[in-house]
Protein backbone atom coordinates (compact mmCIF):
# COMPACT_ATOMS: atom_id res chain seq x y z
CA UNK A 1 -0.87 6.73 7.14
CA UNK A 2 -0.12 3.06 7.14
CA UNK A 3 3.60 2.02 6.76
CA UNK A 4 5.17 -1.20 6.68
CA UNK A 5 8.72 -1.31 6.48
CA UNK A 6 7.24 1.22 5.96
CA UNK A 7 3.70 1.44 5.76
CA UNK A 8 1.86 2.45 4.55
CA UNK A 9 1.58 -1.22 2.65
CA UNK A 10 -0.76 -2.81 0.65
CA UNK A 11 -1.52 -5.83 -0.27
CA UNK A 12 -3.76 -7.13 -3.91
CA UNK A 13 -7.64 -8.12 -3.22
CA UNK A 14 -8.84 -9.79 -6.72
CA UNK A 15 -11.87 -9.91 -8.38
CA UNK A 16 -12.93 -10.91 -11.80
CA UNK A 17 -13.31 -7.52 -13.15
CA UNK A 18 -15.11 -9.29 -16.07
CA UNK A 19 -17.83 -9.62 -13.53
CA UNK A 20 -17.94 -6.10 -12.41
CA UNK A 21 -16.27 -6.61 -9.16
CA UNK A 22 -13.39 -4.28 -8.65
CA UNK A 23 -9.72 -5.54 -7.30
CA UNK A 24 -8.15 -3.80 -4.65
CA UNK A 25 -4.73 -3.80 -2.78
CA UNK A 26 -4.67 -3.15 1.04
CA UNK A 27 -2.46 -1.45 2.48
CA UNK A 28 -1.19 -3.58 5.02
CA UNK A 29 1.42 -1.69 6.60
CA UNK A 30 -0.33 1.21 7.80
CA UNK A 31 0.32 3.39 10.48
CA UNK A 32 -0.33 6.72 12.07
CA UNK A 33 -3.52 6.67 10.56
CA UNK A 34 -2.91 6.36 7.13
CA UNK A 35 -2.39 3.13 4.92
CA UNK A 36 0.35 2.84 2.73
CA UNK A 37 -0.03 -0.39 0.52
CA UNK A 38 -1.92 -1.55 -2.66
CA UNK A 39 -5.46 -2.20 -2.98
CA UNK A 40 -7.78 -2.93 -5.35
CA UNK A 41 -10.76 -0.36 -5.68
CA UNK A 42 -14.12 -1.89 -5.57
CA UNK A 43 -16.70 0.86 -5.71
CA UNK A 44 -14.26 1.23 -5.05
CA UNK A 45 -11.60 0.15 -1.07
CA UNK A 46 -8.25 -0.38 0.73
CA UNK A 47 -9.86 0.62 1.54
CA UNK A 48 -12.51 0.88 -0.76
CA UNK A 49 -14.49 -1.31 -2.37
CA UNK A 50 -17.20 -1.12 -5.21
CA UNK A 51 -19.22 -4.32 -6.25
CA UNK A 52 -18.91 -7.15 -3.49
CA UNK A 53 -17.55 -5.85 -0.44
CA UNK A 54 -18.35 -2.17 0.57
CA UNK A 55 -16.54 -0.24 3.10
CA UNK A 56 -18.87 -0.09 5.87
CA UNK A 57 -19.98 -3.41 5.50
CA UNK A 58 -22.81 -4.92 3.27
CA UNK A 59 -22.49 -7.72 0.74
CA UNK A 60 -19.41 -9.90 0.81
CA UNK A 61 -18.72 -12.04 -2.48
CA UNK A 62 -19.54 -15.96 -2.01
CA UNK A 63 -16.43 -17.82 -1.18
CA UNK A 64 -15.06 -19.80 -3.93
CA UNK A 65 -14.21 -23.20 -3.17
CA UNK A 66 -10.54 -23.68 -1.45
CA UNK A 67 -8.28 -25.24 -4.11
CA UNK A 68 -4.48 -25.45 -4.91
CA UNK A 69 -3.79 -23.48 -1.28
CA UNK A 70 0.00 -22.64 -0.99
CA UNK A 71 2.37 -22.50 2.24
CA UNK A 72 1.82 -19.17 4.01
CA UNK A 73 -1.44 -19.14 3.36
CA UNK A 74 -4.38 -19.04 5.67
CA UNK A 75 -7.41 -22.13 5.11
CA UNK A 76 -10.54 -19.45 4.71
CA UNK A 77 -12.83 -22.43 5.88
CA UNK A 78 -10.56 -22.81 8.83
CA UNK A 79 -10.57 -19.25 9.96
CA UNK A 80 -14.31 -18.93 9.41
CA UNK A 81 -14.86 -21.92 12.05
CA UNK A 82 -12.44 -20.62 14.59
CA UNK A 83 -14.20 -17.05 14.50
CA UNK A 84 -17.79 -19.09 14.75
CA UNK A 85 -16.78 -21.63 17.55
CA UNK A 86 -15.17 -18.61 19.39
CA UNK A 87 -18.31 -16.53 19.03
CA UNK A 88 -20.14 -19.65 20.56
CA UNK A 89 -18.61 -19.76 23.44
CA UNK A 90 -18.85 -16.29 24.36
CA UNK A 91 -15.38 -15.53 23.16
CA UNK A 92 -14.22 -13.08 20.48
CA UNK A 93 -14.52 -14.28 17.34
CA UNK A 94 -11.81 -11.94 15.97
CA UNK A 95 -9.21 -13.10 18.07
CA UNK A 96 -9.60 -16.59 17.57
CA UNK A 97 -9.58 -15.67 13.40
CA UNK A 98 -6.04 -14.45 13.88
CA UNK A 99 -4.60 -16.30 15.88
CA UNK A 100 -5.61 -19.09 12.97
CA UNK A 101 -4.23 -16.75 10.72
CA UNK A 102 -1.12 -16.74 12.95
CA UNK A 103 -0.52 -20.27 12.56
CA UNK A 104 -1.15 -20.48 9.51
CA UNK A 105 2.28 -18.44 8.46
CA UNK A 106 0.45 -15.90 6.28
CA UNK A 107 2.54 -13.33 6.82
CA UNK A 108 -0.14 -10.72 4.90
CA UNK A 109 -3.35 -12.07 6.38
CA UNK A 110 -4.82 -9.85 9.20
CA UNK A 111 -8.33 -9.68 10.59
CA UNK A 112 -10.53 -6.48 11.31
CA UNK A 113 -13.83 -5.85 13.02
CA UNK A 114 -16.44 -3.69 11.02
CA UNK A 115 -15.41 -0.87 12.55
CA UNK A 116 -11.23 -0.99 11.92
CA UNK A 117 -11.97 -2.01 8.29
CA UNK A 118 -14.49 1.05 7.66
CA UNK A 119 -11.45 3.20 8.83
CA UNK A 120 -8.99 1.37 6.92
CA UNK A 121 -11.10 1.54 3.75
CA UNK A 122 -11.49 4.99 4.29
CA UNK A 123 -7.76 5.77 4.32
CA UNK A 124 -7.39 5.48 0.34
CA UNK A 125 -9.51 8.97 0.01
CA UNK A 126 -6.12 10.27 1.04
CA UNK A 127 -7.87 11.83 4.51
CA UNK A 128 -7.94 9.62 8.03
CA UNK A 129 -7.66 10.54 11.39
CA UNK A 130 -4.15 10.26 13.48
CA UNK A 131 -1.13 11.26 14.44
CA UNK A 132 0.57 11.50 11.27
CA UNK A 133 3.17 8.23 12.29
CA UNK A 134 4.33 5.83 9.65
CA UNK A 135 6.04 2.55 11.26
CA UNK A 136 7.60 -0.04 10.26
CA UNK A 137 7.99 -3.48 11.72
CA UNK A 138 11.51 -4.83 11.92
CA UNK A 139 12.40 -8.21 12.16
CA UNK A 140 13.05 -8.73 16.03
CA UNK A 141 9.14 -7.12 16.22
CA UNK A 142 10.53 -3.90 17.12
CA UNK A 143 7.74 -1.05 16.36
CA UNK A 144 9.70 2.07 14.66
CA UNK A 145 9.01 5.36 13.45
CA UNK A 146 9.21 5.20 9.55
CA UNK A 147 7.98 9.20 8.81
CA UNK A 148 5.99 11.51 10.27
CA UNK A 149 3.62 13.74 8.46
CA UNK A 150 4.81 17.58 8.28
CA UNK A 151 2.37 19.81 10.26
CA UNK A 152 0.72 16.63 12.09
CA UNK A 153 0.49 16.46 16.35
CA UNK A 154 3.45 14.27 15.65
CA UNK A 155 5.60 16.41 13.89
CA UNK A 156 4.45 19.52 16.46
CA UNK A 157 5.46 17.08 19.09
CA UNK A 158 9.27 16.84 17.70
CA UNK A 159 8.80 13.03 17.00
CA UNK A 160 11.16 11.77 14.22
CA UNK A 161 12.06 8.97 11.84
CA UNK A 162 13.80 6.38 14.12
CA UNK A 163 12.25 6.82 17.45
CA UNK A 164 11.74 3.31 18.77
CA UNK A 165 7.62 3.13 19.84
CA UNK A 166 7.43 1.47 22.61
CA UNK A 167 3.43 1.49 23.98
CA UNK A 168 0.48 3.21 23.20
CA UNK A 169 -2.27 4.00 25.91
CA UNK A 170 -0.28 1.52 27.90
CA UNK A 171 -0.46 -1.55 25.46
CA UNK A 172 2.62 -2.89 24.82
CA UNK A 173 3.21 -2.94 21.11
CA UNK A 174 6.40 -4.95 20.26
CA UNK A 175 5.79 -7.58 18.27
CA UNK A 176 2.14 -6.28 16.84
CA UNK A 177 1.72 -6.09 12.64
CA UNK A 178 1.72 -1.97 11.97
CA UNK A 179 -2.20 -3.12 11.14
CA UNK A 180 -2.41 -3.61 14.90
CA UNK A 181 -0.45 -0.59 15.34
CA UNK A 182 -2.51 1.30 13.38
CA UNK A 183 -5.82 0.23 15.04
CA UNK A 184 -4.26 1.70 18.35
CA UNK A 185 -3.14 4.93 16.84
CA UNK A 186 -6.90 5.61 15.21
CA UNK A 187 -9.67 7.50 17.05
CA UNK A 188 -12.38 10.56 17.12
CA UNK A 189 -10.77 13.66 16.47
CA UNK A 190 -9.54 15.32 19.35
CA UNK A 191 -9.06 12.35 21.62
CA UNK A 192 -5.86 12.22 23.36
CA UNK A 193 -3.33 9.14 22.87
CA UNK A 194 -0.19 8.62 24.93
CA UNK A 195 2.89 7.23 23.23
CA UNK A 196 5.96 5.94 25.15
CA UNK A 197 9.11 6.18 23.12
CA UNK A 198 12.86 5.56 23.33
CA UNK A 199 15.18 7.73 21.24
CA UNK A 200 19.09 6.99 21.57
CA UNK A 201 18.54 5.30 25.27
CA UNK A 202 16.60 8.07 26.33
CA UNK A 203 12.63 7.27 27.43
CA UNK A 204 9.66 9.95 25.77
CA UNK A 205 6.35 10.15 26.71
CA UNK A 206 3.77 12.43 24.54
CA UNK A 207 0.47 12.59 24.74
CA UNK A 208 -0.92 14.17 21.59
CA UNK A 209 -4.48 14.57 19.97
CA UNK A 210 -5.98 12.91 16.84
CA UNK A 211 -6.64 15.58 13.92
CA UNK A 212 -8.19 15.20 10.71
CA UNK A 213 -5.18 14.95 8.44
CA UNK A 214 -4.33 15.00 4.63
CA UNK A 215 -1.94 14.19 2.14
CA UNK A 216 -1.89 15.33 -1.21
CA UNK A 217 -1.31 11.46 -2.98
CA UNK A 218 0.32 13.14 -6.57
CA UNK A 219 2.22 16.31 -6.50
CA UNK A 220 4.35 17.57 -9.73
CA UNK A 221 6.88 20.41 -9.84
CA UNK A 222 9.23 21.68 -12.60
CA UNK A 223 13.06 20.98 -13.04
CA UNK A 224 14.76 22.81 -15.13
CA UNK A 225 16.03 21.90 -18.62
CA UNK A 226 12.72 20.40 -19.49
CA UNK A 227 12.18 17.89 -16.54
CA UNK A 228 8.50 17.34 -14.82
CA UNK A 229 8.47 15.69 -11.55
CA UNK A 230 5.80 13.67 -10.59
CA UNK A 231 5.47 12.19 -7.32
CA UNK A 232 3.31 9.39 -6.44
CA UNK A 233 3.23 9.26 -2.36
CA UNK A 234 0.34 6.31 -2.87
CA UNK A 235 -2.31 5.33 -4.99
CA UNK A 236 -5.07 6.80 -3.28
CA UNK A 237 -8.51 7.59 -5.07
CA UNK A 238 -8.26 10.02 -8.28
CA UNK A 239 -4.48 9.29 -8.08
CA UNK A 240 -4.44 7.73 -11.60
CA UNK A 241 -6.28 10.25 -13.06
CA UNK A 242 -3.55 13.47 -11.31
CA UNK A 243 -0.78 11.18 -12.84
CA UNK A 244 -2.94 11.18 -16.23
CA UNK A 245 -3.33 15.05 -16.12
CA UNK A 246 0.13 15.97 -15.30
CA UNK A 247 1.56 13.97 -18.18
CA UNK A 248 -1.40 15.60 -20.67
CA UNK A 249 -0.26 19.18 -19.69
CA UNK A 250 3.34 18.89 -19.76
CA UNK A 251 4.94 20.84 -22.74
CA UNK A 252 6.58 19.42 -25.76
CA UNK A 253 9.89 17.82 -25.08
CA UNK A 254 9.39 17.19 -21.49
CA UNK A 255 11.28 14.34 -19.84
CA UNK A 256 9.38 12.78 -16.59
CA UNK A 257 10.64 11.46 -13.42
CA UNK A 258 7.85 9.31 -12.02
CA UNK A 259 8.47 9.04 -8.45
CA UNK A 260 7.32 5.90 -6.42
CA UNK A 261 10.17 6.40 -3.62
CA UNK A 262 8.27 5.64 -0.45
CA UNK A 263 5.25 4.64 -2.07
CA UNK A 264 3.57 1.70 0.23
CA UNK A 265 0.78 1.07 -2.55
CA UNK A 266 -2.51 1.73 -2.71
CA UNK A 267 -5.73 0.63 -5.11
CA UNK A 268 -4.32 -1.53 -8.13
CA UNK A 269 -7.08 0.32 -10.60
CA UNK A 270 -5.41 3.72 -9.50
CA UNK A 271 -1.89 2.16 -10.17
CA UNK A 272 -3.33 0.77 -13.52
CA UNK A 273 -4.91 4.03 -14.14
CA UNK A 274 -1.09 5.45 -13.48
CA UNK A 275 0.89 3.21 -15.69
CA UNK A 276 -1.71 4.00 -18.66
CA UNK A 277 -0.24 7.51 -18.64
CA UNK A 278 3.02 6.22 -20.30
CA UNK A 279 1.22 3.45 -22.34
CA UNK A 280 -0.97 2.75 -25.01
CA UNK A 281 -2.92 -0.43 -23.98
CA UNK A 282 -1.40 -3.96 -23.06
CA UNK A 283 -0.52 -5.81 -20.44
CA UNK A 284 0.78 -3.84 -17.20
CA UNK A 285 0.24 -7.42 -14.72
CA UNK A 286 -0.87 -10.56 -14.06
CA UNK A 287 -2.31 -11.97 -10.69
CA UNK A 288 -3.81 -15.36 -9.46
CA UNK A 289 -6.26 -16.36 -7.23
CA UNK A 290 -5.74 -19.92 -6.05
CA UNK A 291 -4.75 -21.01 -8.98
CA UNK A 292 -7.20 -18.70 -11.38
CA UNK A 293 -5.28 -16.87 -13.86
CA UNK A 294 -6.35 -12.82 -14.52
CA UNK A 295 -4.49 -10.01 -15.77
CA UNK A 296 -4.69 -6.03 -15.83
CA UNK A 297 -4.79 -3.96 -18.87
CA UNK A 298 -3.78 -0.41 -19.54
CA UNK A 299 -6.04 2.03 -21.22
CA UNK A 300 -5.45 3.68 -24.83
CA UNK A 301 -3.95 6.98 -25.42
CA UNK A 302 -0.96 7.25 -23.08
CA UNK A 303 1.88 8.82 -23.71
CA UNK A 304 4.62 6.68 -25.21
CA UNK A 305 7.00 8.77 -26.67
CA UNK A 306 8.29 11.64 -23.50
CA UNK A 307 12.03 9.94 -22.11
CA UNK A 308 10.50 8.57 -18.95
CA UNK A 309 12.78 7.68 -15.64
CA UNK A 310 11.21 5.71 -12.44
CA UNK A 311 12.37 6.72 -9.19
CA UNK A 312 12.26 3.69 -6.68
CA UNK A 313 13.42 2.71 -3.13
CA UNK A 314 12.98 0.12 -0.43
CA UNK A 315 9.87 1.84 0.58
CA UNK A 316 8.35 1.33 -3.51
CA UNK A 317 5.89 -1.72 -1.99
CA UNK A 318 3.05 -3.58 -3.77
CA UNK A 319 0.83 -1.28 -6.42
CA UNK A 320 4.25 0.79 -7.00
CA UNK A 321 5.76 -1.57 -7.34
CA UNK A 322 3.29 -3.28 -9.60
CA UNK A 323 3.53 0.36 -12.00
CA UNK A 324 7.36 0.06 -11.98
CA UNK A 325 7.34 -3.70 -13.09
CA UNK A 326 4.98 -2.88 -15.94
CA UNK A 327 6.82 0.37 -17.20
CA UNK A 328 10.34 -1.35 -16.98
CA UNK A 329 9.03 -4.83 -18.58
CA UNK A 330 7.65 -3.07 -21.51
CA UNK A 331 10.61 -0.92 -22.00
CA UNK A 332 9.01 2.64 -21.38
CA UNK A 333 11.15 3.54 -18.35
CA UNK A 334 14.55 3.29 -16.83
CA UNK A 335 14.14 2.36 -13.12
CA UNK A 336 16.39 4.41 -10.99
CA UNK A 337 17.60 4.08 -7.03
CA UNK A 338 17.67 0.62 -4.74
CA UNK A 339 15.66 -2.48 -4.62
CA UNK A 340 11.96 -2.21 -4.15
CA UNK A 341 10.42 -3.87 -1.11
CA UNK A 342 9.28 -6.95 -2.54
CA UNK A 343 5.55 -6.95 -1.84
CA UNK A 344 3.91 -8.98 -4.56
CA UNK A 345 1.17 -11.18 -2.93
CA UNK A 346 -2.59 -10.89 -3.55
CA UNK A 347 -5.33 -10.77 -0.76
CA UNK A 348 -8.95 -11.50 -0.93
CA UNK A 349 -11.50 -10.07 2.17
CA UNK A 350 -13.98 -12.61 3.61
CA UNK A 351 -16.30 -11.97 6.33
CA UNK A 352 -16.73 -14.00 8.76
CA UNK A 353 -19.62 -15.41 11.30
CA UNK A 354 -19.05 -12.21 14.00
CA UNK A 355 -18.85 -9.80 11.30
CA UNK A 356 -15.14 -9.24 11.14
CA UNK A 357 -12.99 -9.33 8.05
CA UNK A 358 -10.39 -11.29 7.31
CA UNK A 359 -7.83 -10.29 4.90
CA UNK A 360 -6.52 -13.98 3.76
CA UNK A 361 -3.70 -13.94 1.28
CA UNK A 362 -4.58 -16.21 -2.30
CA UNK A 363 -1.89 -15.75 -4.67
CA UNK A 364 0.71 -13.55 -6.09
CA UNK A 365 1.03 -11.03 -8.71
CA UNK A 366 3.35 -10.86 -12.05
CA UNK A 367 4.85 -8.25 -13.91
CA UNK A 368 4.34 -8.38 -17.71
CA UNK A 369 7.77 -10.22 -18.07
CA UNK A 370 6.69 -12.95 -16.01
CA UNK A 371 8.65 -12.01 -12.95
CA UNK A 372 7.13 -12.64 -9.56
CA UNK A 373 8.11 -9.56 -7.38
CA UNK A 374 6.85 -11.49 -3.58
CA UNK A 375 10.30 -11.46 -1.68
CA UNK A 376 12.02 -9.97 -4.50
CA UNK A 377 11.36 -7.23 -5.28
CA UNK A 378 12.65 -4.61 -8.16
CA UNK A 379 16.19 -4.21 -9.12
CA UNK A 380 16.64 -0.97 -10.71
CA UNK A 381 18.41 -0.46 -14.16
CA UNK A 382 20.66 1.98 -12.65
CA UNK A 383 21.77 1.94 -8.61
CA UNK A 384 21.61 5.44 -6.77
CA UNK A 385 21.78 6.53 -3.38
CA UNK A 386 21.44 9.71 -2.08
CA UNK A 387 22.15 11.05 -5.37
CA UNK A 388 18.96 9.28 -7.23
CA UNK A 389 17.46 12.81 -9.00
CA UNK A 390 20.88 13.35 -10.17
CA UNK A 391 21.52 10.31 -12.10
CA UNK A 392 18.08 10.54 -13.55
CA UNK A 393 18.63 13.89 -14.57
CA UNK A 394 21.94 12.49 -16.21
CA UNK A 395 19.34 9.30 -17.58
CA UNK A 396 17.01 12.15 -18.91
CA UNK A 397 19.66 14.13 -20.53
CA UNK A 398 20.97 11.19 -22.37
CA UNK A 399 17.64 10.79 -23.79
CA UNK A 400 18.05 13.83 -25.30
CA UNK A 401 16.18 15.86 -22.47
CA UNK A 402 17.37 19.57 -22.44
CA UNK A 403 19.37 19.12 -25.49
């Protein structure tokens, strides 16, 4: 799965859905295989794509014309001609795109050949092919293990949240994005990968072998006194429509917990899809694209009336945390745990003269209040730890849950 601090992370790709085109998040932060973000779903991509950009590479939309370009932001013209002089001179034209990307201080903006991008579109039908390794970046570049995926050739191996990765196959990988990381992790199905690790001083070497691996993206169980559980790993394809279901078949007097702890994003229509469960149409957020003003709407029907609590964390990135914004802003949920991650910035795919892609960040997003999560994140309405269920079950009750 991808992780950034955690990744699985995901980032917003616009389109003008007036035009047909579909938006989608990518999940930037990716790792083990899978991709933990937000995208937007184009035919849908984050993979996935729909109208515009497909998955294994066809039509890419026409640039529009660079205008109003913030700081930490790549110049699209600019990374197009380092990728074409590169590719003129016999060099790759991927490298030379990010390392203009690099300079640029875009922080989001990464570059993938056809091939990477297939596989990381891929990812958001909630199967890929791994390890089962989240990572996360941390600031000195250090690559760590976020989470590893139960019943994976990680978790058989006895790797564990907090090993340090050091190399894989041999390639040094402190310092890389958990894109990069990702990339090296990723292969056929039963070839073998050798990771070095450290754990508490103490140098590992495994050498495991890629598997076909899934995750169920929306899982619901039963609390008792009246309480469903939903939980949200990522917004994945057909997420938004589990989330939909779960809330229809609930009982009478049922409170929800919608749980986004750990969620690294995923495709913004799923997310949409998601928050339309607990509303009945408006505004759930608001994104730009160089200066070009859009917003996202929720669908009809939802349910607007169950007590509703939002579980969140530092690991609640991008299209999560683009659902929790929406339900909080428009007063249909009490947000519950520690700050979200912060990941609020939109990115728009372009690809360039070699056939790579180029993931070049345009803008940010907004939550219905106004408020520009990028850096900042969600504060909850109520602070919780370790006990988080707890004091939503005490939220719920209050709300006449189980009364």
């Amino acid at each position: 799965m991808l992780g950034l601090p955690s990744i699985p992370a995901f980032c917003l790709r616009p389109r003008d859905l007036r035009r047909g085109a579909v938006l989608t998040l990518a999940f930037i932060a990716a790792v083990g295989t899978a991709a933990g973000t937000g995208c937007w779903d184009r035919a849908d991509a984050h993979g996935a794509a729909g109208s515009g950009l497909t998955a294994a590479g066809t039509q890419y939309p026409a640039a529009a014309p660079e205008t109003s370009r913030e700081p930490g932001t790549a110049d699209r013209e600019a990374v197009a001609r380092a990728a074409a002089e590169a590719v003129a001179e016999g060099k790759s034209g991927k490298k030379a795109a990010q390392e203009e990307v690099s300079r640029s201080g875009d922080r989001w903006g990464m570059v993938y050949d056809r091939g990477e991008y297939a596989a990381f579109t891929a990812d958001l039908d909630g199967r890929w092919t791994g390890v089962g390794l989240w990572t996360a970046r941390r600031p000195d570049g250090r690559i760590d293990v976020d989470r590893v995926q139960p019943d994976s050739p990680a978790a058989r191996a006895g790797l564990r949240a907090g090993d340090r990765l050091l190399s894989i196959d041999g390639h040094d990988v402190t310092g890389l994005s958990v894109a990069e990381v990702v990339t090296l992790l990723r292969g056929d199905a039963g070839t073998p990968v050798v990771l070095h690790l450290t754990r508490d001083g103490a140098d590992l070497t495994e050498t495991l072998r890629r598997e076909q691996l899934h995750t169920e993206s929306v899982t619901v169980r039963e609390l008792p006194g009246g309480i469903t559980v939903i939980k949200v790993a990522s917004f994945t394809r057909g997420s938004g429509e589990r989330v939909r279901t779960a809330v229809r078949a609930a009982p009478p007097g049922t409170g929800f917990m919608l749980d986004l702890r750990g969620n690294p994003g995923g495709l913004v229509t799923e997310a949409v899809t998601a928050a339309s469960a607990f509303l009945d149409g408006g505004l759930v957020a608001t994104y730009d694209v160089r200066g070009a003003q859009r917003a996202l709407y929720a669908g009809p029907g939802g349910d607007t009336a169950s007590p509703l609590v939002a579980l969140v964390d530092g690991g609640t990135m991008s299209a999560a945390e683009l659902v929790t914004g929406a339900l909080q802003d428009r007063g249909r949920a009490v947000a519950v745990g520690t700050r979200t991650f912060g990941k609020g910035s939109v990115q728009m795919p372009t690809q360039l003269p070699d056939g790579s892609v180029a993931e070049l960040t345009v803008g940010t997003y907004r939550t219905p209040a106004g408020r520009s999560l990028d850096g900042n994140g969600i504060t909850p309405d109520l602070a919780a730890g370790d006990g988080v269920e707890e004091r939503a079950r005490t939220v719920l009750g209050g709300l006449g849950v189980g009364s």
